[in-house]
Protein backbone atom coordinates (compact mmCIF):
# COMPACT_ATOMS: atom_id res chain seq x y z
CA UNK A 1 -2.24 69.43 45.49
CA UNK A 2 1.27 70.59 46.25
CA UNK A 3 1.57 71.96 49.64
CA UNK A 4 4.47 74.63 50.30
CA UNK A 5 6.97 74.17 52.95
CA UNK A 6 4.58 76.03 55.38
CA UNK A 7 2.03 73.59 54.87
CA UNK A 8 4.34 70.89 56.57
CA UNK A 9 4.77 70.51 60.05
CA UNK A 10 8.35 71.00 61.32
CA UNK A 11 9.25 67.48 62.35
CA UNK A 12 7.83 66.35 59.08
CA UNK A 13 10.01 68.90 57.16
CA UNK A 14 13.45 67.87 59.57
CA UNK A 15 12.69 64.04 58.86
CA UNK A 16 12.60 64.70 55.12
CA UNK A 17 16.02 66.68 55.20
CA UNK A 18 17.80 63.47 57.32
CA UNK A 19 16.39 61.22 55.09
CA UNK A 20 17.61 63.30 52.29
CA UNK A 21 20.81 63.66 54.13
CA UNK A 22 21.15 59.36 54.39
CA UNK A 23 20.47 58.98 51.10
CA UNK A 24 23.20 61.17 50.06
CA UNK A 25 25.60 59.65 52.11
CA UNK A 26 24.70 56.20 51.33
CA UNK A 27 24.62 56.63 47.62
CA UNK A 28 28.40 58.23 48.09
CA UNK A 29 29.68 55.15 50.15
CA UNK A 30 28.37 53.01 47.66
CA UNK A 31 30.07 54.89 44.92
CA UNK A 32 26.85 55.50 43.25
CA UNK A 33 26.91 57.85 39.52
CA UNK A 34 28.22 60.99 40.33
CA UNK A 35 25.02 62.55 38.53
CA UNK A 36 22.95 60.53 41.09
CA UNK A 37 24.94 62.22 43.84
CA UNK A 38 24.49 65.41 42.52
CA UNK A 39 20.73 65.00 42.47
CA UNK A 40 20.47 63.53 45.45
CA UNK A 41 23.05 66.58 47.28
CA UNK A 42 20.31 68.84 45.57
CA UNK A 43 17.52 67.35 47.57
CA UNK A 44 19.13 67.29 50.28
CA UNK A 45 19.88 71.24 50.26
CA UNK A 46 16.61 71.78 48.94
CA UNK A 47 15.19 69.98 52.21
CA UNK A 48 17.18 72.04 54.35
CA UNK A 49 16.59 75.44 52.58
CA UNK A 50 12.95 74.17 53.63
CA UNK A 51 13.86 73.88 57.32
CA UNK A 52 14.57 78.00 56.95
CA UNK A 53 11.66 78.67 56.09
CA UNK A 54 9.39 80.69 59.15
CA UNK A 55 5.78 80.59 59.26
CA UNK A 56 3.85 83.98 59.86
């Protein structure tokens, strides 16, 4: 089952996005593909667009 982002608590939702955020970072400092780092940049907003969403 795929839960939406109201179905995740926010600390679990704010851990994803920093983890999303390190891996980013770490796959730029280790000069990874730049298709990987696009990906990867993608999650990472994705995660945070996540973190704006309210529940009602």
């Amino acid at each position: 089952m795929i839960q939406s982002p109201r179905d995740i608590a926010p600390q679990a939702r704010t851990q994803a996005a920093l983890d999303a955020m390190h891996a980013y970072f770490a796959a730029t400092a280790q000069a990874r593909p730049r298709q990987e780092r696009q990906r990867l940049a993608y999650e990472w907003l994705a995660a945070v667009r996540r973190l704006r969403v309210t529940t009602q």
